[in-house]
N, C-alpha and C. Protein backbone atom coordinates (compact mmCIF):
# COMPACT_ATOMS: atom_id res chain seq x y z
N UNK A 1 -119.82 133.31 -114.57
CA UNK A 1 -118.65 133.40 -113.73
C UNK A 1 -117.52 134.10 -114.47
N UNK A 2 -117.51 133.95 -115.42
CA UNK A 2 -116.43 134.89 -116.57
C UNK A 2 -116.70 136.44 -116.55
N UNK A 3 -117.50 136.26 -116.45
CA UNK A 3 -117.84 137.97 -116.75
C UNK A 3 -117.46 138.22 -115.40
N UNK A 4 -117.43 137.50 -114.08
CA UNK A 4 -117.52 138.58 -112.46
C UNK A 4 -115.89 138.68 -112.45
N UNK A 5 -115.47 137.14 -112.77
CA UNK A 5 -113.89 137.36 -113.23
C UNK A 5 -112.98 138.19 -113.58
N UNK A 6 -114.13 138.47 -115.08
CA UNK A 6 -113.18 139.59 -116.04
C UNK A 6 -113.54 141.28 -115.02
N UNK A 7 -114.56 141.16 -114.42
CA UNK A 7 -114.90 142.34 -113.55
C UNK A 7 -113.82 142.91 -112.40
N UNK A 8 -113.39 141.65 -111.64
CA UNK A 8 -112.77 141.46 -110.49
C UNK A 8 -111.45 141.58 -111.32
N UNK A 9 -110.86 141.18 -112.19
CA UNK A 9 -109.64 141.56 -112.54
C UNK A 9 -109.34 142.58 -112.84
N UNK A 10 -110.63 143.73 -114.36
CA UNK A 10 -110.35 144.46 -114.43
C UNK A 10 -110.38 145.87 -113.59
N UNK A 11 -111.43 145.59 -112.25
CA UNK A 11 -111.09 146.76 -111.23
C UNK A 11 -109.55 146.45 -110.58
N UNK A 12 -109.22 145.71 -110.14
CA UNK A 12 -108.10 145.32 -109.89
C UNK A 12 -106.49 146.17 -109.77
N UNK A 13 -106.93 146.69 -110.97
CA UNK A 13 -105.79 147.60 -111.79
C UNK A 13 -105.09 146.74 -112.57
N UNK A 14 -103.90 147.76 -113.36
CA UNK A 14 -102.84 146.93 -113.97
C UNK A 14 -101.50 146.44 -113.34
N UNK A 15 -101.39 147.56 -112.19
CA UNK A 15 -100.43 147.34 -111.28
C UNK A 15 -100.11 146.25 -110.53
N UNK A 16 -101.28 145.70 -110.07
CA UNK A 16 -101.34 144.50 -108.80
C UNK A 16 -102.28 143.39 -109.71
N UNK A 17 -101.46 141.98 -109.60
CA UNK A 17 -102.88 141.27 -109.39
C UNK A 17 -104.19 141.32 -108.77
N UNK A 18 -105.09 140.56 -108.64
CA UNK A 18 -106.16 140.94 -107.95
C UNK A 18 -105.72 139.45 -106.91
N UNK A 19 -106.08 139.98 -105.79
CA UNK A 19 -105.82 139.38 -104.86
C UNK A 19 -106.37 137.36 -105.15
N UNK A 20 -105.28 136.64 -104.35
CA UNK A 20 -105.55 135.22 -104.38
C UNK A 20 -105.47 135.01 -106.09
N UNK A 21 -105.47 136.00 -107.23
CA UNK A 21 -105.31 135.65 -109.03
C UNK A 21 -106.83 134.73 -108.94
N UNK A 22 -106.34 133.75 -109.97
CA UNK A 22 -107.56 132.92 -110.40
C UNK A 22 -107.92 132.21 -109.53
N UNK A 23 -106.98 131.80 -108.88
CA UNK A 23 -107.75 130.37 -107.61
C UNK A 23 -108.27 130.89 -106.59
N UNK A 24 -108.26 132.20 -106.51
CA UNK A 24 -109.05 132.73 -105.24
C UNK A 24 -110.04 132.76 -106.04
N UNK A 25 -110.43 133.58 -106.98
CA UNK A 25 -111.64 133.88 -107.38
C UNK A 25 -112.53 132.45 -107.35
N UNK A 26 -111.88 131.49 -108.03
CA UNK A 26 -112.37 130.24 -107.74
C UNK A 26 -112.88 129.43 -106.34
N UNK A 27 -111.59 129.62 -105.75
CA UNK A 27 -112.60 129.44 -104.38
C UNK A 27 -113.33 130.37 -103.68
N UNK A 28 -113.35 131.35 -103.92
CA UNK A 28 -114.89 132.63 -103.62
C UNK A 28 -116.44 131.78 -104.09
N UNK A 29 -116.10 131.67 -105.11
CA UNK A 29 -117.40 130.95 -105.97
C UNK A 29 -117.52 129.44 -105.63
N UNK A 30 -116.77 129.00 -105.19
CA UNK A 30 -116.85 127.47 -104.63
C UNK A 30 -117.50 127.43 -103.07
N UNK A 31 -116.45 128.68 -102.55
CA UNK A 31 -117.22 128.75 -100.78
C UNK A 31 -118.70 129.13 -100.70
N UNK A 32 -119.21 130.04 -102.32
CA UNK A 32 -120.75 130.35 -102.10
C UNK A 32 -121.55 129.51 -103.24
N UNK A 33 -120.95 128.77 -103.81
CA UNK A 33 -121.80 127.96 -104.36
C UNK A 33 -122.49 126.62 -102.68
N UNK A 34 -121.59 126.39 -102.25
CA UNK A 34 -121.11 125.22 -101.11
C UNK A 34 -122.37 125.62 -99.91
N UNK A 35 -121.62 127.12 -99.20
CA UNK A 35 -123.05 127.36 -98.46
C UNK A 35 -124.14 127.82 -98.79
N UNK A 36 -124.44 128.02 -100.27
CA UNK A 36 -125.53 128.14 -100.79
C UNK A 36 -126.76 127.09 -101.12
N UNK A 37 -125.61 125.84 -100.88
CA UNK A 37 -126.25 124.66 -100.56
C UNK A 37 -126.55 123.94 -99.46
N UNK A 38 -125.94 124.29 -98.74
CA UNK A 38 -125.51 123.89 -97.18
C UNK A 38 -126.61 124.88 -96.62
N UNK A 39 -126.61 125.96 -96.43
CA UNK A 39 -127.18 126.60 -95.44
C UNK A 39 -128.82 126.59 -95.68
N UNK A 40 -129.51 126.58 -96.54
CA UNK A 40 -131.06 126.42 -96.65
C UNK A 40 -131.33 125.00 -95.86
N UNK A 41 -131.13 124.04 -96.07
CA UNK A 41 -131.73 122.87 -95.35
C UNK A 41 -131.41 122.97 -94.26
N UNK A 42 -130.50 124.07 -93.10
CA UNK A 42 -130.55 124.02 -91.97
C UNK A 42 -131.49 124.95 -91.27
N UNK A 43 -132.41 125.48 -92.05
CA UNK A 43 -133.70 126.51 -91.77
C UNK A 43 -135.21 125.67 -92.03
N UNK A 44 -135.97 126.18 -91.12
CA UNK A 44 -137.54 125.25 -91.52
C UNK A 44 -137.55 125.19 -89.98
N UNK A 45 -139.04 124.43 -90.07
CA UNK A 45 -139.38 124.41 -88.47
C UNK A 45 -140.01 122.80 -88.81
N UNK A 46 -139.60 122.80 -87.41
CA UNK A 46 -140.27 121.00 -87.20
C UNK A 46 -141.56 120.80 -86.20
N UNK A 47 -142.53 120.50 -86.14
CA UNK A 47 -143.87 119.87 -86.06
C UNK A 47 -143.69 118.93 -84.69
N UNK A 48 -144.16 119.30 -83.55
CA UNK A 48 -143.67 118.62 -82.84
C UNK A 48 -145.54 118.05 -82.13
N UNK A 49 -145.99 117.84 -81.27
CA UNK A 49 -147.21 117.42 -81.00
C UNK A 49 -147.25 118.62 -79.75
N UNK A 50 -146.17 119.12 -78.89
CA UNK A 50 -146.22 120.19 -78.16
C UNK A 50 -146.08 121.25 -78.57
N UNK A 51 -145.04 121.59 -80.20
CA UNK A 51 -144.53 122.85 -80.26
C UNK A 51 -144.27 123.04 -81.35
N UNK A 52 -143.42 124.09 -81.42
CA UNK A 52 -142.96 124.15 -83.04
C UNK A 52 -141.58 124.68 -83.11
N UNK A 53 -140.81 123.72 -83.56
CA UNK A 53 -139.23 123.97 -83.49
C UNK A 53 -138.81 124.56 -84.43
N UNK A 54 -138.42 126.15 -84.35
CA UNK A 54 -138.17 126.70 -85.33
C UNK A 54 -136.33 126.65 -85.73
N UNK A 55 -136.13 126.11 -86.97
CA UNK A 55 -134.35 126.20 -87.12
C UNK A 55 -134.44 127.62 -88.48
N UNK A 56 -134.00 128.53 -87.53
CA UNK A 56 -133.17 130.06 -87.73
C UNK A 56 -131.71 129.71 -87.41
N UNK A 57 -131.31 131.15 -87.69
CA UNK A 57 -129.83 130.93 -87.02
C UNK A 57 -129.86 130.26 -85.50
N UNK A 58 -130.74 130.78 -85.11
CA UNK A 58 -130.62 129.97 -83.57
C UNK A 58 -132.36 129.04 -83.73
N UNK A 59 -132.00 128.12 -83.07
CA UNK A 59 -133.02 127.01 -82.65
C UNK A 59 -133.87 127.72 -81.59
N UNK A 60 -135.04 127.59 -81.49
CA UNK A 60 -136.36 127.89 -80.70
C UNK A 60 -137.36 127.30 -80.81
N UNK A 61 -137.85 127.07 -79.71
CA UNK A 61 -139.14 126.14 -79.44
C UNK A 61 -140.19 127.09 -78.91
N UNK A 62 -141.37 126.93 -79.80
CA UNK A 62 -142.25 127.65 -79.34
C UNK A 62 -143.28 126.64 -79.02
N UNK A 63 -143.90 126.90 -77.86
CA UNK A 63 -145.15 125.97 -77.63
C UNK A 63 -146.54 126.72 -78.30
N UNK A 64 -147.35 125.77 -78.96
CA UNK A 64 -148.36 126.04 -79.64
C UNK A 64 -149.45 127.02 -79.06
N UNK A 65 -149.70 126.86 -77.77
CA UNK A 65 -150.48 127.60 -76.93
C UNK A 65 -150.04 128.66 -76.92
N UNK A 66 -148.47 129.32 -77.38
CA UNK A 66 -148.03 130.43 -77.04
C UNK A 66 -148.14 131.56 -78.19
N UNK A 67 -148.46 130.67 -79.59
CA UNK A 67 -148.55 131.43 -80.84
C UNK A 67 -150.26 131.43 -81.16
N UNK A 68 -150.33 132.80 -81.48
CA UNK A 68 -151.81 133.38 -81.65
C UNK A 68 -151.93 133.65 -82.76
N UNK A 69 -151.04 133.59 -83.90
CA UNK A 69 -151.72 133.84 -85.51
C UNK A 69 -150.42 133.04 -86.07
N UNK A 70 -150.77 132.80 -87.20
CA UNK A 70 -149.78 132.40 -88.04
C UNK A 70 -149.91 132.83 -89.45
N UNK A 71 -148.92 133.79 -90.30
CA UNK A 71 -149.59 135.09 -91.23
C UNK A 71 -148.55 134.39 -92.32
N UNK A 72 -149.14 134.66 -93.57
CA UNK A 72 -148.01 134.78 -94.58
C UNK A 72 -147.79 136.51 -94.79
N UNK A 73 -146.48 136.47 -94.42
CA UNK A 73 -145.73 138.33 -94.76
C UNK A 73 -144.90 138.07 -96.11
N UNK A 74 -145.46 139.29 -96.84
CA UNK A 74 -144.72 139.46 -98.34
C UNK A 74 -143.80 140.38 -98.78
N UNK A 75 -142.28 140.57 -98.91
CA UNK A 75 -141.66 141.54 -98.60
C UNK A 75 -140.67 141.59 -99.85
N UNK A 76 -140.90 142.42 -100.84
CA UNK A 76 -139.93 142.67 -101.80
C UNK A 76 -140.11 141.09 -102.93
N UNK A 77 -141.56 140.97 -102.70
CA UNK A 77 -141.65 139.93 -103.83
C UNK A 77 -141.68 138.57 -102.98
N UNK A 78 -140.90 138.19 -101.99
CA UNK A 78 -140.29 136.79 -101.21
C UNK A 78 -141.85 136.88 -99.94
N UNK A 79 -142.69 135.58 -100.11
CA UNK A 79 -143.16 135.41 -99.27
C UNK A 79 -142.92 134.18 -98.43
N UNK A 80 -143.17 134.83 -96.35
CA UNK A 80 -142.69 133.91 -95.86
C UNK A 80 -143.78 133.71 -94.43
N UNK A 81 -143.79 132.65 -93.96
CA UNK A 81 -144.55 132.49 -92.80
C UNK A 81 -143.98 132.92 -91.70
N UNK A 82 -144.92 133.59 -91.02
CA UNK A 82 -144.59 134.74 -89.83
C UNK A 82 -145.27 134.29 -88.48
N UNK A 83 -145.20 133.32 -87.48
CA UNK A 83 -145.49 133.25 -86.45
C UNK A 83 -145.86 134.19 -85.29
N UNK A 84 -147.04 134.76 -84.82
CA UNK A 84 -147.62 135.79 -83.89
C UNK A 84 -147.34 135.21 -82.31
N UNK A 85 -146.53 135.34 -81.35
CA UNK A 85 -146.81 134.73 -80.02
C UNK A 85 -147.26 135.68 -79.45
N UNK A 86 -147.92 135.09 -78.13
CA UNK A 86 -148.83 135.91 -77.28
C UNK A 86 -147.90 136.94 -76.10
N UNK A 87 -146.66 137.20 -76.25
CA UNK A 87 -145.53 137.74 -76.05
C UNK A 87 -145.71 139.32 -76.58
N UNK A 88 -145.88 139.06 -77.99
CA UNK A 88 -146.02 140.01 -78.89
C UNK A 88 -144.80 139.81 -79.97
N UNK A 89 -143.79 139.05 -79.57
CA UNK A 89 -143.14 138.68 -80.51
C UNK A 89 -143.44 137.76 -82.10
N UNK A 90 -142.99 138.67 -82.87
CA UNK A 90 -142.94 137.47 -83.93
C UNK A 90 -141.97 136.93 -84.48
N UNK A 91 -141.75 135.74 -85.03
CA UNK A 91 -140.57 134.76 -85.62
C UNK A 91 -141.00 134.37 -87.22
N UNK A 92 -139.95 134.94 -87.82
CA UNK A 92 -140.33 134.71 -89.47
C UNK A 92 -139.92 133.30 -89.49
N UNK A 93 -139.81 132.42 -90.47
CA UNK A 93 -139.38 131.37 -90.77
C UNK A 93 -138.64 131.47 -92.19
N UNK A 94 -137.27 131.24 -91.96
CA UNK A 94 -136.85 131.54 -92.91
C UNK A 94 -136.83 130.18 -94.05
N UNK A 95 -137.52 129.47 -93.80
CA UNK A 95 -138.43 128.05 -94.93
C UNK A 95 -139.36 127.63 -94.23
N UNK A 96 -140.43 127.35 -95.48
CA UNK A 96 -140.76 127.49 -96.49
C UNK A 96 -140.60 129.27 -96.85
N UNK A 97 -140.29 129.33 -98.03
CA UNK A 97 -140.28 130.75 -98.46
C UNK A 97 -140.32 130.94 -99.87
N UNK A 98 -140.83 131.44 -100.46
CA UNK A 98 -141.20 131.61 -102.08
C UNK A 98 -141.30 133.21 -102.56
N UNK A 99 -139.88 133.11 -103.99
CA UNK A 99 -140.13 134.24 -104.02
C UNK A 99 -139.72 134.00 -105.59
N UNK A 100 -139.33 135.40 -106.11
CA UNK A 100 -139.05 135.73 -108.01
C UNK A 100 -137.43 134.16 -108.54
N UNK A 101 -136.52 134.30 -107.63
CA UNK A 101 -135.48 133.04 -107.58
C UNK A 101 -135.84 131.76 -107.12
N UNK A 102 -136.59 131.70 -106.33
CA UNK A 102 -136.65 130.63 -105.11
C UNK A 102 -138.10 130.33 -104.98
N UNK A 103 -138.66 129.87 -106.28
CA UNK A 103 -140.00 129.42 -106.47
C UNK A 103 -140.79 128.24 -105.39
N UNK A 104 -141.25 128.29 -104.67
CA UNK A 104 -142.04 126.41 -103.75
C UNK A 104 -143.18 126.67 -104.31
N UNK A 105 -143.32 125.33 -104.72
CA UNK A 105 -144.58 125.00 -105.78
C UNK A 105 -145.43 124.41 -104.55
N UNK A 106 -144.62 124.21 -103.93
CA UNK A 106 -145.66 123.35 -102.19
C UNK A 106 -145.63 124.37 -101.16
N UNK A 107 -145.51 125.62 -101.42
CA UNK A 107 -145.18 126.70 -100.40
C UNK A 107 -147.05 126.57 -99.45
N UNK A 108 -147.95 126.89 -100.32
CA UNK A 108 -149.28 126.87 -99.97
C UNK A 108 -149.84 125.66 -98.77
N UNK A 109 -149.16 124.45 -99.47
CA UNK A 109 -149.18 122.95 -99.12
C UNK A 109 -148.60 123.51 -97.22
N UNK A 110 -147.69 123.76 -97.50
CA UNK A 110 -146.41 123.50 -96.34
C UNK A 110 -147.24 124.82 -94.99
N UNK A 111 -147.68 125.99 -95.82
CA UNK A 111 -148.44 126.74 -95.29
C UNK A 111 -149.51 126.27 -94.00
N UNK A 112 -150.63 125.43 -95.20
CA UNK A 112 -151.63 124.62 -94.43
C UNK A 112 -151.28 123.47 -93.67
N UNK A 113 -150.02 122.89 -93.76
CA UNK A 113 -149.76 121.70 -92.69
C UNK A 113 -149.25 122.71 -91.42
N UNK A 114 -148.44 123.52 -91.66
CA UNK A 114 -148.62 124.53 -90.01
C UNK A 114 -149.25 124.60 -89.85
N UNK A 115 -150.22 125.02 -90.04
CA UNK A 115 -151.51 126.40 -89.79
C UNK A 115 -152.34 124.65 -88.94
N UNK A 116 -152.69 123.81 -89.85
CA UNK A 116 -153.51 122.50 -89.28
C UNK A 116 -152.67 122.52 -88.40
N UNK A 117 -151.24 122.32 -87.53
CA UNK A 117 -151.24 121.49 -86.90
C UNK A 117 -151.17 122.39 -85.69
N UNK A 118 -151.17 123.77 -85.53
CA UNK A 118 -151.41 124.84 -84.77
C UNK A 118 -152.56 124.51 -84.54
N UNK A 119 -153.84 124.81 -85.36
CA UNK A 119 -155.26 124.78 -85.06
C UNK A 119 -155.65 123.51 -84.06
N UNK A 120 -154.66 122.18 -84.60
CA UNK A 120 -154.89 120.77 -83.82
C UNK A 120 -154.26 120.65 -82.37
N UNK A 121 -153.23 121.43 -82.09
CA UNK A 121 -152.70 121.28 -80.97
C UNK A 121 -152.49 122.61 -79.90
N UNK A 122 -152.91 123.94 -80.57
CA UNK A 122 -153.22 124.69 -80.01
C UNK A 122 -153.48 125.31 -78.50
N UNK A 123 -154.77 124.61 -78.03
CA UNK A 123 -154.77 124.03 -76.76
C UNK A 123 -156.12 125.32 -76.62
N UNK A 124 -157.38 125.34 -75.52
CA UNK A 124 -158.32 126.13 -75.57
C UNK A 124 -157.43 127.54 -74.49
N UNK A 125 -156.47 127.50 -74.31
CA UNK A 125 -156.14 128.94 -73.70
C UNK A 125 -155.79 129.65 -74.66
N UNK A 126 -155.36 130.01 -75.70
CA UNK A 126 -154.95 130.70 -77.48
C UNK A 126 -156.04 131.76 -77.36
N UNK A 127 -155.49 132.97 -77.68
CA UNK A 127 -156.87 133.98 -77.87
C UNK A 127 -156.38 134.63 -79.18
N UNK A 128 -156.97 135.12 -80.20
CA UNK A 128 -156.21 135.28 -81.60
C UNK A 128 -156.22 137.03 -81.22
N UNK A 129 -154.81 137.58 -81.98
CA UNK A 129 -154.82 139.12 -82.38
C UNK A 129 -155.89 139.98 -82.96
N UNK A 130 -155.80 140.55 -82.60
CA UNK A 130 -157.21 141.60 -82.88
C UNK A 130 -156.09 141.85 -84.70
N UNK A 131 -156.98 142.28 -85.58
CA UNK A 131 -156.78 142.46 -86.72
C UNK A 131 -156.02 144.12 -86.71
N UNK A 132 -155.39 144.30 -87.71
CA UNK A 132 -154.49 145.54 -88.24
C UNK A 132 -155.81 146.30 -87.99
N UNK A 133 -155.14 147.63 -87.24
CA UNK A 133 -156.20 148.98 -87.36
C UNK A 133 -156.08 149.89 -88.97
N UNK A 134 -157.51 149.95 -89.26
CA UNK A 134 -157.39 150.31 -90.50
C UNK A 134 -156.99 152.10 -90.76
N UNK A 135 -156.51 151.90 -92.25
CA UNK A 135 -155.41 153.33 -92.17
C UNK A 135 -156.24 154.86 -92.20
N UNK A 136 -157.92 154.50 -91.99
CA UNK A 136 -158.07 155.59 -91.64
C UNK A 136 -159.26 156.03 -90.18
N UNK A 137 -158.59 154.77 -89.13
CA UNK A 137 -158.23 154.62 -88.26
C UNK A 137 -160.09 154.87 -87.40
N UNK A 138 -161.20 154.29 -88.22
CA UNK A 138 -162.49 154.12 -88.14
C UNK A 138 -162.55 153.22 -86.59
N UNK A 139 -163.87 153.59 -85.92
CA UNK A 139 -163.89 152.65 -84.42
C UNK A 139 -164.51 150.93 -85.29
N UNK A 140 -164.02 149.95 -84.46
CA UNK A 140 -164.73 148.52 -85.05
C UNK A 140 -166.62 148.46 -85.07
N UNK A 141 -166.81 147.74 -85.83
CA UNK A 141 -168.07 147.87 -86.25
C UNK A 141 -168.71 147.09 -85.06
N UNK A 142 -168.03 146.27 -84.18
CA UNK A 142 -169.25 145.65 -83.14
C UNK A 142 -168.31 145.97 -81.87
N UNK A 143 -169.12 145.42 -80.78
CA UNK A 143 -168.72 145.49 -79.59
C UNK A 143 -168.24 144.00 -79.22
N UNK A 144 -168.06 142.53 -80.26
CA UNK A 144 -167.37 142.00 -79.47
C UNK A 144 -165.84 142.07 -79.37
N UNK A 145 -165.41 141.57 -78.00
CA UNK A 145 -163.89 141.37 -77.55
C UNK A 145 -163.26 140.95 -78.83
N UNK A 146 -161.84 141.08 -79.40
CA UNK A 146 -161.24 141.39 -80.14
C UNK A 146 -160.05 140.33 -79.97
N UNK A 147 -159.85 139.75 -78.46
CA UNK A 147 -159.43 138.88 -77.93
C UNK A 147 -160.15 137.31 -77.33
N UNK A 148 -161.74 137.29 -77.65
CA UNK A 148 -161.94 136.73 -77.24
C UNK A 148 -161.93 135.37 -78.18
N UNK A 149 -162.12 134.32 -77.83
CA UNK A 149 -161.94 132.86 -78.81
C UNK A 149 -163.35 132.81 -79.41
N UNK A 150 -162.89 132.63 -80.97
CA UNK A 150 -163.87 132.42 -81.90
C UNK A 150 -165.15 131.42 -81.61
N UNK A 151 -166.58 131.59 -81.78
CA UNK A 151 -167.63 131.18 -81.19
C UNK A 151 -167.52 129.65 -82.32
C-alpha cells in the first residue's frame, strides 16, 4: 500500500495535493479491501430439487430440464463453470472459480456436486449439445442424431 501511495502522490504533481491527501487514499483501499470481501459470497448458485439458482449480478433460475451441458470454460488461466440451456444461451457462474490468485482446492468437488445434481434431476426431456465442430471441419464419423439422449 506504500508504494501505490508514494505512486498516487508522486503523479499528483508538486503543485496540488492529490486529491482527498492521505485519508482518501485510505479510504480507496478500505472501500476495495470491504467489497472485495463482500462481493464474492454474493455469487454461486444454489441447488434447488427443480432448478438451479444462479446468484450473478442478477438472480436467475434455471430449471434443470432447461440446461443441456454443464462445461468447465478456461479463460486467461481462471477456470469457471459454464451452464449450456436449450435456449442456446449460456450462464457462467461466477463461483466456484479457480484461478493463478483465487486457488479452490474443492473447485473439482463443487464441479461434480452440479454436474450430479443436474444428471439427478434433469428430467427425460434434456437432449445434450452436439460437440464443437472440429477445426478442420471433417463430416461426423456415424450417422447417429447428435441430439438424441444417450443409449
Amino acid at each position: 500500500m506504500a508504494v501505490m501511495t508514494a505512486v498516487l502522490f508522486t503523479t499528483a504533481g508538486t503543485e496540488m495535493p492529490p486529491p482527498g491527501g492521505v485519508p482518501g487514499v485510505v479510504a480507496f483501499w478500505a472501500v476495495l479491501l470491504f467489497l472485495g470481501a463482500v462481493l464474492p459470497s454474493r455469487f454461486g448458485i444454489t441447488l434447488t430439487p427443480s432448478a438451479a439458482v444462479v446468484h450473478n449480478v442478477r438472480r436467475r433460475t434455471i430449471p434443470w430440464a432447461d440446461i443441456q451441458a454443464i462445461q468447465v470454460q478456461s479463460t486467461a488461466g481462471i477456470k469457471s463453470i459454464v451452464l449450456h440451456e436449450a435456449n442456446g444461451r449460456s450462464t457462467e457462474l461466477r463461483a466456484p472459480t479457480t484461478g493463478f490468485l483465487s486457488w479452490d482446492r474443492h473447485f473439482e468437488k463443487k464441479l461434480h456436486t452440479i454436474d450430479t445434481w443436474w444428471q439427478a434431476h434433469r428430467g427425460p426431456d434434456w437432449t445434450p449439445i452436439p460437440p464443437p465442430p472440429a477445426w478442420w471441419n471433417t463430416p461426423p464419423t456415424s450417422d447417429r442424431n447428435p441430439f438424441a439422449p444417450p443409449k
